[in-house]
PDB file of N, CA and C in Angstrom:
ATOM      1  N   UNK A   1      57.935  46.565  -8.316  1.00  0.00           N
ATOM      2  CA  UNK A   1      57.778  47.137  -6.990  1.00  0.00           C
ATOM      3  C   UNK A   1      58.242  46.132  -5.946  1.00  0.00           C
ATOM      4  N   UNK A   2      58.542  46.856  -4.857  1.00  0.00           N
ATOM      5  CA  UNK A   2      58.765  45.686  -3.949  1.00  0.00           C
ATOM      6  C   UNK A   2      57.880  45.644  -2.955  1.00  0.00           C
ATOM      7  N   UNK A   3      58.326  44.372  -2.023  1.00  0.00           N
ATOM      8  CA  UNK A   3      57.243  43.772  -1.340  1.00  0.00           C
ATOM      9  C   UNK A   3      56.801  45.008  -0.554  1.00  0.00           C
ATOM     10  N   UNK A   4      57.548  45.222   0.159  1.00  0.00           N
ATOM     11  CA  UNK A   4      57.129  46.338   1.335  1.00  0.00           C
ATOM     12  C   UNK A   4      56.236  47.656   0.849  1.00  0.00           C
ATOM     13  N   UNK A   5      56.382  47.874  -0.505  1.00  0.00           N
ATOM     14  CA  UNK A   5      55.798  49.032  -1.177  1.00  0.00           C
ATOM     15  C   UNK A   5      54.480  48.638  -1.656  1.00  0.00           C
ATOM     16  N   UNK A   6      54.527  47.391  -1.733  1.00  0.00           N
ATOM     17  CA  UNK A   6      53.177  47.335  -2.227  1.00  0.00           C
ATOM     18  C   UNK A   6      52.343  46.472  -1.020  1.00  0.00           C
ATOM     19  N   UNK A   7      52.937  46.722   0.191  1.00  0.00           N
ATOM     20  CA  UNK A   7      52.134  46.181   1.189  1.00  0.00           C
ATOM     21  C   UNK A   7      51.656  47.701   1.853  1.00  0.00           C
ATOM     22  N   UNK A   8      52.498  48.495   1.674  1.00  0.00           N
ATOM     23  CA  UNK A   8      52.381  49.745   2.318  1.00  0.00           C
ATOM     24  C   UNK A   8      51.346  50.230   1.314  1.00  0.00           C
ATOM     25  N   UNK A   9      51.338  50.043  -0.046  1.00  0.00           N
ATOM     26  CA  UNK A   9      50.007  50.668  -0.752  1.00  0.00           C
ATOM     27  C   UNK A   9      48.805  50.013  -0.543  1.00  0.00           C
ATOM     28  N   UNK A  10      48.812  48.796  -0.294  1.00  0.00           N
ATOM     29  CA  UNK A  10      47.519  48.515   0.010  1.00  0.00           C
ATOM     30  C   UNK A  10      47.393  48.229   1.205  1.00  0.00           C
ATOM     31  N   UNK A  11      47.809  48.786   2.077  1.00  0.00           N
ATOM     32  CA  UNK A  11      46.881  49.107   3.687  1.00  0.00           C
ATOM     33  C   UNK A  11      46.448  50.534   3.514  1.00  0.00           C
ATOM     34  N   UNK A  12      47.788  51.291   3.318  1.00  0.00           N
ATOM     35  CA  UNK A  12      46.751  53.037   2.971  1.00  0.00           C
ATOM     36  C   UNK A  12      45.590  53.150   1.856  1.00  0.00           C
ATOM     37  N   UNK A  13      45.474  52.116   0.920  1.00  0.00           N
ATOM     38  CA  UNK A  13      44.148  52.401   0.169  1.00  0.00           C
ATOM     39  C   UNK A  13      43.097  51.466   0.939  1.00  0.00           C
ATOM     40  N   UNK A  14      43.415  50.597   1.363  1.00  0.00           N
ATOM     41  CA  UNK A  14      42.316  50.597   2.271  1.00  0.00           C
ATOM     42  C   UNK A  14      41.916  50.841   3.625  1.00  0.00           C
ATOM     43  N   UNK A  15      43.295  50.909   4.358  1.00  0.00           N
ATOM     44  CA  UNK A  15      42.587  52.219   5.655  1.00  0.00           C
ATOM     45  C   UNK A  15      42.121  53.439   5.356  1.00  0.00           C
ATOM     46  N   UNK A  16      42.183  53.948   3.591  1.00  0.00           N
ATOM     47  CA  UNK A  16      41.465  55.226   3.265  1.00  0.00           C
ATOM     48  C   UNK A  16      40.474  54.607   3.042  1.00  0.00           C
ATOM     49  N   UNK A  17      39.740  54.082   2.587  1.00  0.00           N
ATOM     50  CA  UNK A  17      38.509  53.048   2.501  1.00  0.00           C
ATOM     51  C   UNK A  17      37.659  52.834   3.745  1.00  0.00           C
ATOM     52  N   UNK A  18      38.268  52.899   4.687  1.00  0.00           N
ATOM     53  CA  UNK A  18      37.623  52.376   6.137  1.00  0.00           C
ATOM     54  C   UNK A  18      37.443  53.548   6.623  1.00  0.00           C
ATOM     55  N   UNK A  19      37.951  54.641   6.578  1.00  0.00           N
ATOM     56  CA  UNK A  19      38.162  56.192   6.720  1.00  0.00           C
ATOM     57  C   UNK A  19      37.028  56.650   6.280  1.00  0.00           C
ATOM     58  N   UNK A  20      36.959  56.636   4.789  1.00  0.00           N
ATOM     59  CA  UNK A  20      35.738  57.475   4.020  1.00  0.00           C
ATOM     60  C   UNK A  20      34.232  56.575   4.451  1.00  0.00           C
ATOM     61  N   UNK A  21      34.275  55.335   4.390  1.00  0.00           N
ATOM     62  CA  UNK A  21      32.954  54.537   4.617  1.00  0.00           C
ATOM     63  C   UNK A  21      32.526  55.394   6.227  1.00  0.00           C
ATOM     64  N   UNK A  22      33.404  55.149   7.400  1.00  0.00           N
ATOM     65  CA  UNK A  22      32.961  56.022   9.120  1.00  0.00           C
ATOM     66  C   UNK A  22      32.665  57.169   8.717  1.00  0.00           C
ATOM     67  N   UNK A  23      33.560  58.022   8.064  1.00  0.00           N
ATOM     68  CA  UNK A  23      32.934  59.281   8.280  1.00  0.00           C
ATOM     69  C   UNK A  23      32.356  59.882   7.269  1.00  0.00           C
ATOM     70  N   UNK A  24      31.979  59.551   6.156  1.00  0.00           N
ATOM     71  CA  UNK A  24      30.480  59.297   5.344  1.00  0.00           C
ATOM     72  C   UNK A  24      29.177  58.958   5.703  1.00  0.00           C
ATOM     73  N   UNK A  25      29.323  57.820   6.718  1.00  0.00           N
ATOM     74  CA  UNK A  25      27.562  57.661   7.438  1.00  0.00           C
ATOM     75  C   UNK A  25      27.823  57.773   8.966  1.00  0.00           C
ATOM     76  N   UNK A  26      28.783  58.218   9.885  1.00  0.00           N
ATOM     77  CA  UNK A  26      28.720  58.748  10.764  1.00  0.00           C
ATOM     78  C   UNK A  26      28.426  60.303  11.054  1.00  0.00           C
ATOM     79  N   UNK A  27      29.426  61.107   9.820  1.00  0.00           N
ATOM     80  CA  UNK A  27      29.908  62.738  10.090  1.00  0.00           C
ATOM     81  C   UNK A  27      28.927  63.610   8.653  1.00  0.00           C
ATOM     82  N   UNK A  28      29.647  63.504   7.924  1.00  0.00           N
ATOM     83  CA  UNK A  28      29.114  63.507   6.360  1.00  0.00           C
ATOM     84  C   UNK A  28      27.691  63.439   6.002  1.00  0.00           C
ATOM     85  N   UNK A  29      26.897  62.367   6.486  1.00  0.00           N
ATOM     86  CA  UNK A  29      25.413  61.953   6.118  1.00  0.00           C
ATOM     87  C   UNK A  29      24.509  63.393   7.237  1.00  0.00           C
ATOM     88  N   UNK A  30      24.951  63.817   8.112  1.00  0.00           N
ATOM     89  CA  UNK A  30      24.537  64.896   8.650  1.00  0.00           C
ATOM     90  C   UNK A  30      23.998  66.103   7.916  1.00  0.00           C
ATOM     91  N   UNK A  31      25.268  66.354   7.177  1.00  0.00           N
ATOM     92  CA  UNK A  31      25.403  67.665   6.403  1.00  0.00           C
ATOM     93  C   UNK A  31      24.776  67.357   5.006  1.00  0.00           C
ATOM     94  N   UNK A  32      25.306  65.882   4.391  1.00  0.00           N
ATOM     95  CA  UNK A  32      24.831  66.420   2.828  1.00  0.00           C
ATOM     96  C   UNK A  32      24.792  64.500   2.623  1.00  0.00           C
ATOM     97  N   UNK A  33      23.584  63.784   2.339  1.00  0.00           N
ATOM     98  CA  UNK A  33      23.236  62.624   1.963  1.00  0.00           C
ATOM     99  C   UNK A  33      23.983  62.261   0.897  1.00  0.00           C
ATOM    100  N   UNK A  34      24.162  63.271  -0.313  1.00  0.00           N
ATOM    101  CA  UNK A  34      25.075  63.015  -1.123  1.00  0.00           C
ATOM    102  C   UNK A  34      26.156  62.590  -1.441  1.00  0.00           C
ATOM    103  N   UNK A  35      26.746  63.788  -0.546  1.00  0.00           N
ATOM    104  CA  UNK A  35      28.423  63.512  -0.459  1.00  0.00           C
ATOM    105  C   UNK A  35      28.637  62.195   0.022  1.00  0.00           C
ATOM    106  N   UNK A  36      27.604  61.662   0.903  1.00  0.00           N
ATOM    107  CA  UNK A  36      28.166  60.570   1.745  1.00  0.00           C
ATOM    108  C   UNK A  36      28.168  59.216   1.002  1.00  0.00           C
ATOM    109  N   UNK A  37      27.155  59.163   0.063  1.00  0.00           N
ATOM    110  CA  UNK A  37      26.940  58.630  -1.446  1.00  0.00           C
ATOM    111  C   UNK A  37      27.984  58.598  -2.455  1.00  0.00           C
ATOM    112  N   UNK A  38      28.734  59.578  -2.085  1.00  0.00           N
ATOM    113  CA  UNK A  38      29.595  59.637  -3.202  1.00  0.00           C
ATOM    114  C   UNK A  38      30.772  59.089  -2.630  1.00  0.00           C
ATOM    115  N   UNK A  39      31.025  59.915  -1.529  1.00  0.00           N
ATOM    116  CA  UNK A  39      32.337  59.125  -0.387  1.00  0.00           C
ATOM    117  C   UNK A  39      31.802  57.491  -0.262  1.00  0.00           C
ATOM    118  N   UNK A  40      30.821  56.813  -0.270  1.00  0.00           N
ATOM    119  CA  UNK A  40      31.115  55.435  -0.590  1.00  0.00           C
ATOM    120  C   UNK A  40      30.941  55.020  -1.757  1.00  0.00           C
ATOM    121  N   UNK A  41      30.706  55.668  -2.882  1.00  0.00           N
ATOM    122  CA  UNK A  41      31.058  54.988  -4.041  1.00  0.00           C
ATOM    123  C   UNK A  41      32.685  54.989  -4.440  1.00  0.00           C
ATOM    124  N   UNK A  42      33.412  56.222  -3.873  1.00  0.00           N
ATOM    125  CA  UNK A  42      34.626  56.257  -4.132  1.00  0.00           C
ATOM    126  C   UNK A  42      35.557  55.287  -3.422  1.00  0.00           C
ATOM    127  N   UNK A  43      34.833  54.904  -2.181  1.00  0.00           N
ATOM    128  CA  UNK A  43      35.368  53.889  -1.290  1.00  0.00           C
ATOM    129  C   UNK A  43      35.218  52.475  -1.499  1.00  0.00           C
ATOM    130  N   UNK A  44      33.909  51.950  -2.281  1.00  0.00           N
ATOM    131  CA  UNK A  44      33.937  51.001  -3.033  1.00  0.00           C
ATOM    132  C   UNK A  44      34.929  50.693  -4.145  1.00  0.00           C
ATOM    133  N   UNK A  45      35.302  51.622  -4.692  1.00  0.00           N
ATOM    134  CA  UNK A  45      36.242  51.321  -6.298  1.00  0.00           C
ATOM    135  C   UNK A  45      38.020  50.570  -5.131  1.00  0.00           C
ATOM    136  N   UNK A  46      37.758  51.650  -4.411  1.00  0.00           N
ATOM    137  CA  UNK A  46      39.441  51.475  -3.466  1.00  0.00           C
ATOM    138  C   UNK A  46      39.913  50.160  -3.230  1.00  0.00           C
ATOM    139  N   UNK A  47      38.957  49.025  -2.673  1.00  0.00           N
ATOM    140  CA  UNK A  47      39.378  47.637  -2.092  1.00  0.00           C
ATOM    141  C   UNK A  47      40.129  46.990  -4.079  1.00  0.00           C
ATOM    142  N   UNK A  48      39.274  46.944  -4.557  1.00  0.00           N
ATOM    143  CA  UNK A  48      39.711  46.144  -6.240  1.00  0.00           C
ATOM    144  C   UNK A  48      41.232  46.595  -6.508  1.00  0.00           C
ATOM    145  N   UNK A  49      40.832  48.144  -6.304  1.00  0.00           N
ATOM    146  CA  UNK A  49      42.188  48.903  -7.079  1.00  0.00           C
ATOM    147  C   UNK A  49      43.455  48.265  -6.212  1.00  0.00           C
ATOM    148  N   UNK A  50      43.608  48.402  -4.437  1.00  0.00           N
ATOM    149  CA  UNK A  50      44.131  47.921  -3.473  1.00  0.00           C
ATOM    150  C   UNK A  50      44.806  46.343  -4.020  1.00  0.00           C
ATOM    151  N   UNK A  51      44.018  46.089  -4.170  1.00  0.00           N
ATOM    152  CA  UNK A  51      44.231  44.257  -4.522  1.00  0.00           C
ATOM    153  C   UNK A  51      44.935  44.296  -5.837  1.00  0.00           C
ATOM    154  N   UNK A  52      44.909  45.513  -6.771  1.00  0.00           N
ATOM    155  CA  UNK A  52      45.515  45.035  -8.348  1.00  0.00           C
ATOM    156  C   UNK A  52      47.275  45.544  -7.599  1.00  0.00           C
ATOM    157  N   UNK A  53      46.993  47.172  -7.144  1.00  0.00           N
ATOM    158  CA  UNK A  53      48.374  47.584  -6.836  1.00  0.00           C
ATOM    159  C   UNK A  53      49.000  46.710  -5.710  1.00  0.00           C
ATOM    160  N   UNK A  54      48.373  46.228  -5.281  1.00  0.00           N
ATOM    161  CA  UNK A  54      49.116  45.700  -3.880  1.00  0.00           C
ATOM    162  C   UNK A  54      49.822  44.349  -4.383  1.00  0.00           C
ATOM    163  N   UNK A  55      49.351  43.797  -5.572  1.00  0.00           N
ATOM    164  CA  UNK A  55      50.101  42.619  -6.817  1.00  0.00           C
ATOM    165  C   UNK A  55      51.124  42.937  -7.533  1.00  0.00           C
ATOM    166  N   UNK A  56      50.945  44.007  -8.264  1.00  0.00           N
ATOM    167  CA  UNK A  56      51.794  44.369  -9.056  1.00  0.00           C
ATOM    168  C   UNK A  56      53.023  44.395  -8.942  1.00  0.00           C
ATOM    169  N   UNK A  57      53.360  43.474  -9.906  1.00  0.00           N
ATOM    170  CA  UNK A  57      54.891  42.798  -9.553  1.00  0.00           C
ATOM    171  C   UNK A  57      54.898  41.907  -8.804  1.00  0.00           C
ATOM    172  N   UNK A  58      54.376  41.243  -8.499  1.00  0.00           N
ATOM    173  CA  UNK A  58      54.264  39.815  -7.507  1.00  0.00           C
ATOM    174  C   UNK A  58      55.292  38.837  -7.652  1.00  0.00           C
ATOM    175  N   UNK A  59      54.552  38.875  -9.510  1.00  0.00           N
ATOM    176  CA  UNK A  59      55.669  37.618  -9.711  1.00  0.00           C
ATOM    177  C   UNK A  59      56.316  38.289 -10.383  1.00  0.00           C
ATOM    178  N   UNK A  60      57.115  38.941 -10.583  1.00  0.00           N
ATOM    179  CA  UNK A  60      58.256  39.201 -11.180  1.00  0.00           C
ATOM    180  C   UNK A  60      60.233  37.917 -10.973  1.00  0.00           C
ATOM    181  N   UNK A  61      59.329  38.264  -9.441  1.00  0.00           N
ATOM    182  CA  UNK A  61      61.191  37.392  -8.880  1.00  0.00           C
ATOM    183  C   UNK A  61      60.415  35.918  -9.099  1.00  0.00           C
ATOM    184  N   UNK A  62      58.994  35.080  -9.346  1.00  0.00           N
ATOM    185  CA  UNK A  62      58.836  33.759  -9.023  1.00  0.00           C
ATOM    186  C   UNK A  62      58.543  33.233 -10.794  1.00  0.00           C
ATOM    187  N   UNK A  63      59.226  34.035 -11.755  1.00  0.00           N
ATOM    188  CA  UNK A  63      57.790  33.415 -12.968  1.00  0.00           C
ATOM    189  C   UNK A  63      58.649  31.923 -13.152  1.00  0.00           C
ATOM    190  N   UNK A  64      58.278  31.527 -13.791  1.00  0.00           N
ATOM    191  CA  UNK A  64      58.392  30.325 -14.073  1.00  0.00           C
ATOM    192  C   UNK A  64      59.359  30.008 -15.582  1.00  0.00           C
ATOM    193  N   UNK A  65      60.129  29.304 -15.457  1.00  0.00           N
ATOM    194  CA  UNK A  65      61.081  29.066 -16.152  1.00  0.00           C
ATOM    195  C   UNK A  65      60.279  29.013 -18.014  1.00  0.00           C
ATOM    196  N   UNK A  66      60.955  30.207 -18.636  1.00  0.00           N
ATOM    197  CA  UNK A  66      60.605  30.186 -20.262  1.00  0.00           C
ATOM    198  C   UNK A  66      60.493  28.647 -21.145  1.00  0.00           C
ATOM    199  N   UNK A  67      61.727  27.816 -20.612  1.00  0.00           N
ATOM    200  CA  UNK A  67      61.968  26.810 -21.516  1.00  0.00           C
ATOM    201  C   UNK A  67      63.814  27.134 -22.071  1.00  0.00           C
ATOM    202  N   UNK A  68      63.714  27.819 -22.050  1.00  0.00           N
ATOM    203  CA  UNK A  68      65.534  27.804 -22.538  1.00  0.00           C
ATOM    204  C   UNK A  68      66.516  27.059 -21.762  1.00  0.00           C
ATOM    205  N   UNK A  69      66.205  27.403 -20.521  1.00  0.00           N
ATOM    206  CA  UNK A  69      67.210  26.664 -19.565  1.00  0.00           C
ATOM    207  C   UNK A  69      66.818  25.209 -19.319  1.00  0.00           C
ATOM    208  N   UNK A  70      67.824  24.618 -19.416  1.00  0.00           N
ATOM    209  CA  UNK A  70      67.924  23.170 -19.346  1.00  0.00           C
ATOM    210  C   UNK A  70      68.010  22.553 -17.638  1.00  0.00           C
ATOM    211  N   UNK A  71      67.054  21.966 -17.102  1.00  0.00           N
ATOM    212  CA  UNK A  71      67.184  21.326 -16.180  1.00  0.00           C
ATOM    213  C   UNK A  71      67.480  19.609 -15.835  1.00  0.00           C
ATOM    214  N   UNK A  72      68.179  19.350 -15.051  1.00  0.00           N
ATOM    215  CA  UNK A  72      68.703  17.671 -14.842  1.00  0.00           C
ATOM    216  C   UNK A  72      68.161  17.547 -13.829  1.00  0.00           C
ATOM    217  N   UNK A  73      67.449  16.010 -13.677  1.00  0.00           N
ATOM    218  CA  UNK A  73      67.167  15.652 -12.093  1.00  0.00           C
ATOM    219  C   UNK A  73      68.075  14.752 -12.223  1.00  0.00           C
ATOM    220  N   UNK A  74      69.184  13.866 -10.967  1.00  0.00           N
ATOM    221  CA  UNK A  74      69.991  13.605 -11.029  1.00  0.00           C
ATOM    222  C   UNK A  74      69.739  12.521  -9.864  1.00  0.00           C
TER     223      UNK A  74
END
């Protein structure tokens, strides 16, 4: 993935995160205690997941040299 894609995935999983937490105990907790329970348990899992996708592929372009290639300091 590239950078921009996985910067763009993890702001929308967690501005959906910041989304469901307000209007779960602002809007939500009105109508049904539950749901709003559930809208932050689903909003809890989001930040981890955010942080794995928002990596993925990180290092792809930085890993670190296998050993095959021969380097000289000179």
């Amino acid at each position: 993935m590239q950078e921009a894609t996985r910067k763009r995935t993890y702001f929308a999983l967690m501005g959906t995160c910041v989304v469901l937490i307000v209007l779960a105990w602002n809007v939500v907790r009105l109508w049904s205690t539950t749901a709003a329970v559930v809208m932050t348990l689903v909003a809890a899992v989001l930040p981890p997941t955010a942080a794995i996708l928002g990596n993925l592929g990180a290092l792809d372009d930085s890993a670190p040299p296998t050993g095959d290639e021969v380097t000289r300091r000179e």
